[in-house]
N, C-alpha and C. Protein backbone atom coordinates (compact mmCIF):
# COMPACT_ATOMS: atom_id res chain seq x y z
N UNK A 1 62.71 -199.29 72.29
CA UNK A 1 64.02 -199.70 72.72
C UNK A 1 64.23 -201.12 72.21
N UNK A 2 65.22 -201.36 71.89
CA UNK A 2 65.72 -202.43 70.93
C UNK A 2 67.27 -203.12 71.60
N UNK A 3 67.27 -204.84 71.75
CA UNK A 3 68.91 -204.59 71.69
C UNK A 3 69.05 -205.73 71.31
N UNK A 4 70.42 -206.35 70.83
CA UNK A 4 70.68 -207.53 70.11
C UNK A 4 72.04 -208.13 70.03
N UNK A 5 72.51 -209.10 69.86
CA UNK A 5 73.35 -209.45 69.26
C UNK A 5 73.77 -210.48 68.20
N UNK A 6 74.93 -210.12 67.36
CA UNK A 6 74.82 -210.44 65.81
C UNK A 6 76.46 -211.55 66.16
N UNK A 7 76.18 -212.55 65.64
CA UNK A 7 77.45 -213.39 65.11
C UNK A 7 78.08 -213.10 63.55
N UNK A 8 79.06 -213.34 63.67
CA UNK A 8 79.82 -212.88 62.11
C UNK A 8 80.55 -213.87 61.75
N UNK A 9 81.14 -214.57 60.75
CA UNK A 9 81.58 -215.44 59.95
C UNK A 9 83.07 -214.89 59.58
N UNK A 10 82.76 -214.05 59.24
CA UNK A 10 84.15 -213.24 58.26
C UNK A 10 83.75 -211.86 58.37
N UNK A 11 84.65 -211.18 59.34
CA UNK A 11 85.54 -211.92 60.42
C UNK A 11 84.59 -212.11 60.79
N UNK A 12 85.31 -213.75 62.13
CA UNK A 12 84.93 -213.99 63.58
C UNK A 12 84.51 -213.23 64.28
N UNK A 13 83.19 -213.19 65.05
CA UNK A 13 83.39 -212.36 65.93
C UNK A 13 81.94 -212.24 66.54
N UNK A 14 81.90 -211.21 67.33
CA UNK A 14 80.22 -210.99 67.22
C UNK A 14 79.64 -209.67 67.85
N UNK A 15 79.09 -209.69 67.76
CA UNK A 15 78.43 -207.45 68.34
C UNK A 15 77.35 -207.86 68.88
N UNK A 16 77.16 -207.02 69.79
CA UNK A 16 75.81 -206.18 70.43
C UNK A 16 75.42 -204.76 70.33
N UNK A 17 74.20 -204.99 70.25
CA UNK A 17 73.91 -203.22 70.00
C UNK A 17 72.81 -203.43 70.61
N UNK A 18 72.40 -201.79 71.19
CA UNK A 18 71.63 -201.81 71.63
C UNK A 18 71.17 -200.36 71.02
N UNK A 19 69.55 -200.00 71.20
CA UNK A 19 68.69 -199.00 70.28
C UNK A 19 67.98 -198.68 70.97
N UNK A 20 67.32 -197.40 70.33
CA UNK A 20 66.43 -196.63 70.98
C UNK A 20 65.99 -196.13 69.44
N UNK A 21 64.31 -196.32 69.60
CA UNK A 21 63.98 -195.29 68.14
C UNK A 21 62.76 -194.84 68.85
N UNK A 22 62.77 -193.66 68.24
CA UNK A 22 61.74 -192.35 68.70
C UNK A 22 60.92 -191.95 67.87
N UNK A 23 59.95 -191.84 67.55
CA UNK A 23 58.95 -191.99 66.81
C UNK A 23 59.19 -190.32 66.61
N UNK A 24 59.30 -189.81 65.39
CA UNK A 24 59.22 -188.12 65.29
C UNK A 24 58.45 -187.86 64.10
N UNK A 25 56.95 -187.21 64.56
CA UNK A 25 56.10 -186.95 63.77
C UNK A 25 56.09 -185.90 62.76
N UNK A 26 56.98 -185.57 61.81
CA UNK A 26 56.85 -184.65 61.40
C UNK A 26 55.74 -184.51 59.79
N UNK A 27 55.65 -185.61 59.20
CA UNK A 27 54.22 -185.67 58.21
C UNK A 27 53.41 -186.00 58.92
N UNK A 28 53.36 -186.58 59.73
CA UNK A 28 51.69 -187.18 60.70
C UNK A 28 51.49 -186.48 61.62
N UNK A 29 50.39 -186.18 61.36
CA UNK A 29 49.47 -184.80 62.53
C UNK A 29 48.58 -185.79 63.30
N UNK A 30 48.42 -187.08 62.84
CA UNK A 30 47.38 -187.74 64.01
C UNK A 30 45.83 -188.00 63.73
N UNK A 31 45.73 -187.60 62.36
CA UNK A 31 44.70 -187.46 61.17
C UNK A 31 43.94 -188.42 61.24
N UNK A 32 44.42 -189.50 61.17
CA UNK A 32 43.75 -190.72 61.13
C UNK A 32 43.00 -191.35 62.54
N UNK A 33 43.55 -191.19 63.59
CA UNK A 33 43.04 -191.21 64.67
C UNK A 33 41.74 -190.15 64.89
N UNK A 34 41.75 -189.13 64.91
CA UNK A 34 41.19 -188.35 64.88
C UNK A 34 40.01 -188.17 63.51
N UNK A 35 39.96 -188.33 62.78
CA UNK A 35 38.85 -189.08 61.67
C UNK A 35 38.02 -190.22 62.17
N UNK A 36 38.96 -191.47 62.66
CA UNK A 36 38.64 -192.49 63.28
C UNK A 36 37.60 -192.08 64.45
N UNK A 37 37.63 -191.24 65.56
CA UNK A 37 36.78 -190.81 66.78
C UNK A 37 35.60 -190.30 66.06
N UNK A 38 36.00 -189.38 64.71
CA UNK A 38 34.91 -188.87 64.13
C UNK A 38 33.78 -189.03 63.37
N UNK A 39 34.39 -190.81 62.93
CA UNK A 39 33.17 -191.80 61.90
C UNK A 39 32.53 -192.15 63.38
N UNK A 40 33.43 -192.78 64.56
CA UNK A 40 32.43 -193.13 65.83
C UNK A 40 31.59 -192.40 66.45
N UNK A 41 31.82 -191.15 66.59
CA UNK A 41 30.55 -190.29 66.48
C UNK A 41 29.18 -190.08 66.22
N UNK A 42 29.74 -190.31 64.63
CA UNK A 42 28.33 -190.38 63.41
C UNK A 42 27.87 -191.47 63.21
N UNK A 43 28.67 -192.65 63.69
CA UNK A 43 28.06 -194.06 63.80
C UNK A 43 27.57 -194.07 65.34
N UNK A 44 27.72 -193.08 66.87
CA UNK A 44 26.79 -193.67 67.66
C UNK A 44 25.67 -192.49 67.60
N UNK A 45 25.92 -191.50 66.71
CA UNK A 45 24.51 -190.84 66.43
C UNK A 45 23.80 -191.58 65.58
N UNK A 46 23.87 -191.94 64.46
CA UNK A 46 23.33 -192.93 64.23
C UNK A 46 22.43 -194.34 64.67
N UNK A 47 23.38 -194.73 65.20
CA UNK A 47 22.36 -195.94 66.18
C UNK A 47 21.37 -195.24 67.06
N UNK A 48 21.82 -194.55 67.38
CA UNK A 48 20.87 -193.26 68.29
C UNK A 48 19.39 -192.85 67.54
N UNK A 49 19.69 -192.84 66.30
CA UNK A 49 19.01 -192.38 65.61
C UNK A 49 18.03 -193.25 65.36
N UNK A 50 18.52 -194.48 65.14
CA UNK A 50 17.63 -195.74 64.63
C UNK A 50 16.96 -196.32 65.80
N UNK A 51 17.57 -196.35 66.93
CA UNK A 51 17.28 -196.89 68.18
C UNK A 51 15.67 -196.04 68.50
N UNK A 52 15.95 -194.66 68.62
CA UNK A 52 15.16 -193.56 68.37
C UNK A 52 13.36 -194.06 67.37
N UNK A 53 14.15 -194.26 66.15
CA UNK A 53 13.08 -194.16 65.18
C UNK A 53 12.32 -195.54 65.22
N UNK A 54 13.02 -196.97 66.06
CA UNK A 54 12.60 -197.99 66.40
C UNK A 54 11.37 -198.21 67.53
N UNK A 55 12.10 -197.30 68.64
CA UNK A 55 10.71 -197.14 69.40
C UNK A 55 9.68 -196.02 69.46
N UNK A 56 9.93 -195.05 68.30
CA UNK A 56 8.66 -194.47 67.92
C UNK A 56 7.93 -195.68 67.29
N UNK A 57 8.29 -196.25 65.87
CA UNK A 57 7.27 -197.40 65.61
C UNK A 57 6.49 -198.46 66.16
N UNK A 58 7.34 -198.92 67.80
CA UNK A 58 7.06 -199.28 68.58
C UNK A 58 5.29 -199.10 69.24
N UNK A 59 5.81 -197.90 69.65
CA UNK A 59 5.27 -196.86 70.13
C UNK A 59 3.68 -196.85 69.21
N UNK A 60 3.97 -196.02 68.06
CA UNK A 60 3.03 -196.07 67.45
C UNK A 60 2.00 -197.64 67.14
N UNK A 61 2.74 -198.66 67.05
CA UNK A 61 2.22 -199.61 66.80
C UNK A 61 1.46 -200.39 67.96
N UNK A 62 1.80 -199.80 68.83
CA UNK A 62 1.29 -200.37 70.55
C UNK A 62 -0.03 -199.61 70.58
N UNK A 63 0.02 -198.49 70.17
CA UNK A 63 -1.02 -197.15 70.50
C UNK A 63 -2.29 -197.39 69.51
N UNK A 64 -1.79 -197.75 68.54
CA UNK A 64 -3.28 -198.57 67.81
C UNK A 64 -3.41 -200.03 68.25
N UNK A 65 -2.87 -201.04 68.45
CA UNK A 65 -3.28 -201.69 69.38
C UNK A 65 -4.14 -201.93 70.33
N UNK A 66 -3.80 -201.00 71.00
CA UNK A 66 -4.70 -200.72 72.17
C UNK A 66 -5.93 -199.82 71.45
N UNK A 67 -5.88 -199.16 70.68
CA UNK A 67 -7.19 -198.20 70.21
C UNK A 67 -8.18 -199.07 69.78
N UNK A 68 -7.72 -199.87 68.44
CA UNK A 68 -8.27 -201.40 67.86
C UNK A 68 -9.02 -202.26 68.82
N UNK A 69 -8.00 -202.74 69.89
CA UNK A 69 -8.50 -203.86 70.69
C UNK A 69 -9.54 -203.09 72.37
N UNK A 70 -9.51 -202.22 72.20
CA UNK A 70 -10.40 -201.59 72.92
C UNK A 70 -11.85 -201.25 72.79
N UNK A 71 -11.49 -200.35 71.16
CA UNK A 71 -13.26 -200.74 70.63
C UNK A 71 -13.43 -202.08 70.44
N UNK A 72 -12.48 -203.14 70.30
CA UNK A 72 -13.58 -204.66 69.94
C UNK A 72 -14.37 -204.69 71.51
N UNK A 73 -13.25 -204.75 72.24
CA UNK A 73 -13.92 -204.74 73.88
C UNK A 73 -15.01 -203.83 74.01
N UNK A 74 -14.85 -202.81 73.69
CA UNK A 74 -16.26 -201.84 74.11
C UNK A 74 -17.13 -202.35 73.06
N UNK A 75 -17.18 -202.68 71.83
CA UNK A 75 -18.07 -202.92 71.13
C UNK A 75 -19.42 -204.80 71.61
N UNK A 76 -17.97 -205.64 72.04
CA UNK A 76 -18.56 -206.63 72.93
C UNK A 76 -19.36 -206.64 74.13
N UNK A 77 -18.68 -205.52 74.96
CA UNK A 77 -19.34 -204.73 76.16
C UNK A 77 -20.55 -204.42 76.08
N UNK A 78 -20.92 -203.75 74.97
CA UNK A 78 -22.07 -202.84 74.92
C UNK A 78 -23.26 -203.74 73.48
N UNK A 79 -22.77 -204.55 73.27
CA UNK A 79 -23.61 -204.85 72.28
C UNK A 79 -23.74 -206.46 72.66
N UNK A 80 -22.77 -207.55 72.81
CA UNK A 80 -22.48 -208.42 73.13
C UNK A 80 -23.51 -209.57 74.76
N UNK A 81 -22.38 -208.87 75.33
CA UNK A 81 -22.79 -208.80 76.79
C UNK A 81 -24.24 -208.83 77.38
N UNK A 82 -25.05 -207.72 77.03
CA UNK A 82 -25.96 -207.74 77.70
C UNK A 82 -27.14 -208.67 76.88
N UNK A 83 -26.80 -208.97 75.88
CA UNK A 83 -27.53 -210.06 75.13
C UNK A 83 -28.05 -211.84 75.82
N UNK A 84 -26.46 -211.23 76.39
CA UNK A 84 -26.38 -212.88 76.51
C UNK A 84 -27.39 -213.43 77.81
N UNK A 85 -27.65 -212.76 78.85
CA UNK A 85 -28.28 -212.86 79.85
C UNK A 85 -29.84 -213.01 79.30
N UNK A 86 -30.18 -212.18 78.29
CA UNK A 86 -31.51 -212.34 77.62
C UNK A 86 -31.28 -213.77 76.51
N UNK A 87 -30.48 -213.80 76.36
CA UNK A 87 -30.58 -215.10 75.39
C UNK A 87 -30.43 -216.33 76.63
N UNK A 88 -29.97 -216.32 77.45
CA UNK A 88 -30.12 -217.62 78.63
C UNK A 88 -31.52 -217.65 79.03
N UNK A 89 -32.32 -216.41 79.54
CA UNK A 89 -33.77 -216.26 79.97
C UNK A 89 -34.20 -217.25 78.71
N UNK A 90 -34.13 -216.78 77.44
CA UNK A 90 -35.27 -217.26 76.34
C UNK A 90 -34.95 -218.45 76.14
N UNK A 91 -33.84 -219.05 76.32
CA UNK A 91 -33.63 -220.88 75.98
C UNK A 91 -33.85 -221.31 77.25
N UNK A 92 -34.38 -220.86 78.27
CA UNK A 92 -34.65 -221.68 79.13
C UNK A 92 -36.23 -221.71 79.34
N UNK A 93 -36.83 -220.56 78.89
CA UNK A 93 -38.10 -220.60 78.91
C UNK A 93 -39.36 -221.18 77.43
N UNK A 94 -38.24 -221.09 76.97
CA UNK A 94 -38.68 -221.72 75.70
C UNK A 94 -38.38 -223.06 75.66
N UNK A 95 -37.24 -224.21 76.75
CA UNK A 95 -37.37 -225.33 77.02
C UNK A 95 -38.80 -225.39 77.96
N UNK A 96 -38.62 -224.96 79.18
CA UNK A 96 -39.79 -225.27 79.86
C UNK A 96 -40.95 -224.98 79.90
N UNK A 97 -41.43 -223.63 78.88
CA UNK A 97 -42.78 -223.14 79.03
C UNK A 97 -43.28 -223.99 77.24
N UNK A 98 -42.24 -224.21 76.30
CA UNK A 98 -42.69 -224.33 75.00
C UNK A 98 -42.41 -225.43 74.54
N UNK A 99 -41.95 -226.25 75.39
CA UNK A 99 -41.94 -227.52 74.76
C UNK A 99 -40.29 -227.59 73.78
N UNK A 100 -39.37 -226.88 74.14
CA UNK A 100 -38.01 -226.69 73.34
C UNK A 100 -37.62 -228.04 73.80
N UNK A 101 -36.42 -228.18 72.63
CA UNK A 101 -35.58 -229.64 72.95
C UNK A 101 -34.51 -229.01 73.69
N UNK A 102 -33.76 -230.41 74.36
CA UNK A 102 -32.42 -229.74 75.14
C UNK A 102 -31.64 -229.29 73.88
N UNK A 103 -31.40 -230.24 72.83
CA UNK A 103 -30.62 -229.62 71.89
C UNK A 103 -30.47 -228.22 71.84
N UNK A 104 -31.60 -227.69 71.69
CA UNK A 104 -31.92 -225.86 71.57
C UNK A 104 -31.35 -225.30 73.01
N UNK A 105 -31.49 -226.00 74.12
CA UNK A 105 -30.88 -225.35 74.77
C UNK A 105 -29.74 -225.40 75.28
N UNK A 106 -29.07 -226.77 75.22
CA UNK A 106 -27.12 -226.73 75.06
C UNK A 106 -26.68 -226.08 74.18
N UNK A 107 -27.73 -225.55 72.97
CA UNK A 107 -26.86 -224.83 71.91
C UNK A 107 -26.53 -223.15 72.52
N UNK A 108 -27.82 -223.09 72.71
CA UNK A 108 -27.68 -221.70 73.80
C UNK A 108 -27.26 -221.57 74.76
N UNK A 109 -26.82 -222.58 75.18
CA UNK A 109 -25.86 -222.54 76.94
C UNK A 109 -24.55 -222.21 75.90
N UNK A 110 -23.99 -223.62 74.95
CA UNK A 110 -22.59 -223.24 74.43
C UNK A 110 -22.61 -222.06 73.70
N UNK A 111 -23.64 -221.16 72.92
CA UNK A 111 -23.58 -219.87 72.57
C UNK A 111 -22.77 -219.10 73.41
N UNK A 112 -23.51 -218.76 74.64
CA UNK A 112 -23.15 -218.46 75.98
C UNK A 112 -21.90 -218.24 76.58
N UNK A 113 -20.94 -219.67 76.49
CA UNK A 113 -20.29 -219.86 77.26
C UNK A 113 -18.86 -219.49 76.11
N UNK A 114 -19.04 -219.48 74.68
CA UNK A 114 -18.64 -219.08 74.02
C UNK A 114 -18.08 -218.01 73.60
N UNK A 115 -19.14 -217.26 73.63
CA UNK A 115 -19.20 -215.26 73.61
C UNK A 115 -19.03 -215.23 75.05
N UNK A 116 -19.14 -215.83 76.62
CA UNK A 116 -17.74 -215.15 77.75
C UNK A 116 -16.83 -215.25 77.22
N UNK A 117 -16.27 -216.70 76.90
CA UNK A 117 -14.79 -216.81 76.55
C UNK A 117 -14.22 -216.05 75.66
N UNK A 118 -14.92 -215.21 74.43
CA UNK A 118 -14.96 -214.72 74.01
C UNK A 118 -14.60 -212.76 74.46
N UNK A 119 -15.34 -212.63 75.35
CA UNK A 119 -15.40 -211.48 76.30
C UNK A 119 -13.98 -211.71 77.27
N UNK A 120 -13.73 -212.46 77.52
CA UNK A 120 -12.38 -212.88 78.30
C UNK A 120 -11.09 -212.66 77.50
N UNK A 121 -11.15 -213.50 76.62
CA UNK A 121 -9.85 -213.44 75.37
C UNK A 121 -9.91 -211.69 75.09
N UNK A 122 -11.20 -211.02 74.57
CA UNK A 122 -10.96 -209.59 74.73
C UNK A 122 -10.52 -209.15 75.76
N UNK A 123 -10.56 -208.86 76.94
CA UNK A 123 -9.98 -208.39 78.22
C UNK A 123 -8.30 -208.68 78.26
N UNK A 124 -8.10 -209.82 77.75
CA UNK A 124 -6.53 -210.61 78.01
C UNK A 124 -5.68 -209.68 76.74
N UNK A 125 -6.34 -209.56 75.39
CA UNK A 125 -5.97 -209.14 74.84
C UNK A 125 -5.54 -207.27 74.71
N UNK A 126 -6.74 -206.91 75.19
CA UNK A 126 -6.76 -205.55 76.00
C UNK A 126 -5.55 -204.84 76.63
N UNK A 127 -5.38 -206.20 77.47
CA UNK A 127 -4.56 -205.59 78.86
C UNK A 127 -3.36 -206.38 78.13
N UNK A 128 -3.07 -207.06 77.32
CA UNK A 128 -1.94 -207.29 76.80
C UNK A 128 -0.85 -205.95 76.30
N UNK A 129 -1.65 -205.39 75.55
CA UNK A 129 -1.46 -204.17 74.46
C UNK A 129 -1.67 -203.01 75.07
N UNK A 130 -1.93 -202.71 75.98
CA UNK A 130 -2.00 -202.04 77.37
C UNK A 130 -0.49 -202.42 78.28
N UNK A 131 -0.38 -202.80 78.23
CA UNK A 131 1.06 -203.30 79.02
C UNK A 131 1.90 -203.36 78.01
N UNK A 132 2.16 -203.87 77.11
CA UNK A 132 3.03 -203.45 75.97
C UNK A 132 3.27 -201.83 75.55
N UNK A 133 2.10 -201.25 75.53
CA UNK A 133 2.50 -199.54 74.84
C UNK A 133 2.69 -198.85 76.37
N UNK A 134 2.77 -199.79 77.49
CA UNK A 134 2.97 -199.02 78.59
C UNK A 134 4.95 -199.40 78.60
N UNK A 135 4.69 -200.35 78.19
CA UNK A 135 6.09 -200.66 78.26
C UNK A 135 6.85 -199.76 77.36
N UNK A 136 6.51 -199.77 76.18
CA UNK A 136 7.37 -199.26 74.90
C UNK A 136 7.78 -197.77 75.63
N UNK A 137 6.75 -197.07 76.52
CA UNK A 137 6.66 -195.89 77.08
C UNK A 137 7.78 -195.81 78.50
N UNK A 138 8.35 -197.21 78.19
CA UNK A 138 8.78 -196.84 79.79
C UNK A 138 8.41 -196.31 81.66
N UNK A 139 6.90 -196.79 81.09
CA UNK A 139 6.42 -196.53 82.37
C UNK A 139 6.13 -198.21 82.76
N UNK A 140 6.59 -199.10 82.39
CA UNK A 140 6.07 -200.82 83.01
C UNK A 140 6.64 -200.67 84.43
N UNK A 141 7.97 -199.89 85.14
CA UNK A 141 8.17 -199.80 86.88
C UNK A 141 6.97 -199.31 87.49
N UNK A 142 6.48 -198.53 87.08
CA UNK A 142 4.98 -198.29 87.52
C UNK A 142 3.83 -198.85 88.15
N UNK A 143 3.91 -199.69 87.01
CA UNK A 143 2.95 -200.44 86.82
C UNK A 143 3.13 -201.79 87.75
N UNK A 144 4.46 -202.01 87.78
CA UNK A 144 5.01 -203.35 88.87
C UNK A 144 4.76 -202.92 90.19
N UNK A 145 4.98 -201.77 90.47
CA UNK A 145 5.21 -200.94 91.95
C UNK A 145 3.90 -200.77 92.86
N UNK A 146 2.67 -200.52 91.67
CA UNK A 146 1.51 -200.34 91.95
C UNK A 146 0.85 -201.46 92.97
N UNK A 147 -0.11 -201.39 93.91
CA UNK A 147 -0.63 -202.46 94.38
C UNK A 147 -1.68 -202.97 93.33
C-alpha cells in the first residue's frame, strides 16, 4: 500500500493518490526460496558430518593415548618400581657396611626420588588421557557424579 502527493507547475495544482500493489505470481513458483532451504539442508548435513568425523578422530586419538600411556605406566610398574626399593637397600648398605661415600648415596637417594616423580608424572598423565577419551565419549557426567 502506497500513497502520495504530487505538486505541479503547469498547471498549478497538486494530486494525491493513493495505491495498492499486489504481488501476482504468475512466473515465480517460489524456486528460489525453496532451493535456498535445500542448500541449508546439505550444509547442516554437512556440518553434521564433519562435526561427526571430528569426534571420531577425537575419539580415536584419546584411545591410543590412553593405550600408549598405560603400557609406559605398566611397564614402570612392573619393571621400574620394584627396583627402586632394592636399589635404596644397596646404597645404604654399601654406605654403611662398605665404606661407600655419601656422594654414592645422594646419588641413589636422587635416582630414587627421581624415577617416583617419574612414576607420578605417569599416573597424572594416565588419568589425564583417561578423562579426556572419557570425555570425547561423553561419559565425563559420570565420572563427576561418582563419589
Amino acid at each position: 500500500m502506497n500513497t502520495g502527493r504530487f505538486w505541479t507547475e503547469s498547471p498549478y495544482g497538486s494530486t494525491t493518490n493513493i495505491g495498492v500493489s499486489l504481488e501476482i505470481p504468475i512466473f515465480d513458483r517460489r524456486e528460489g526460496a525453496v532451493e535456498k532451504a535445500e542448500a541449508e539442508v546439505r550444509t547442516a548435513y554437512l556440518k553434521l558430518r564433519v562435526a561427526n568425523a571430528e569426534v571420531h578422530a577425537d575419539l580415536v586419538k584419546y584411545a591410543s593415548q590412553v593405550r600408549e600411556r598405560g603400557a609406559a605406566f605398566e611397564n614402570f610398574r612392573t619393571n621400574v618400581n620394584p627396583r627402586l626399593a632394592k636399589l635404596k637397600r644397596m646404597s645404604e648398605d654399601a654406605y654403611k657396611l662398605s665404606g661407600g661415600t655419601i656422594a654414592d648415596l645422594l646419588d641413589a637417594t636422587r635416582t630414587r626420588v627421581e624415577s617416583t616423580v617419574s612414576g607420578v608424572e605417569l599416573t597424572g598423565s594416565l588419568m589425564e588421557a583417561q578423562l579426556r577419551f572419557q570425555a570425547a565419549r561423553g561419559d565425563i557426567a559420570a565420572l563427576l557424579t561418582e563419589p
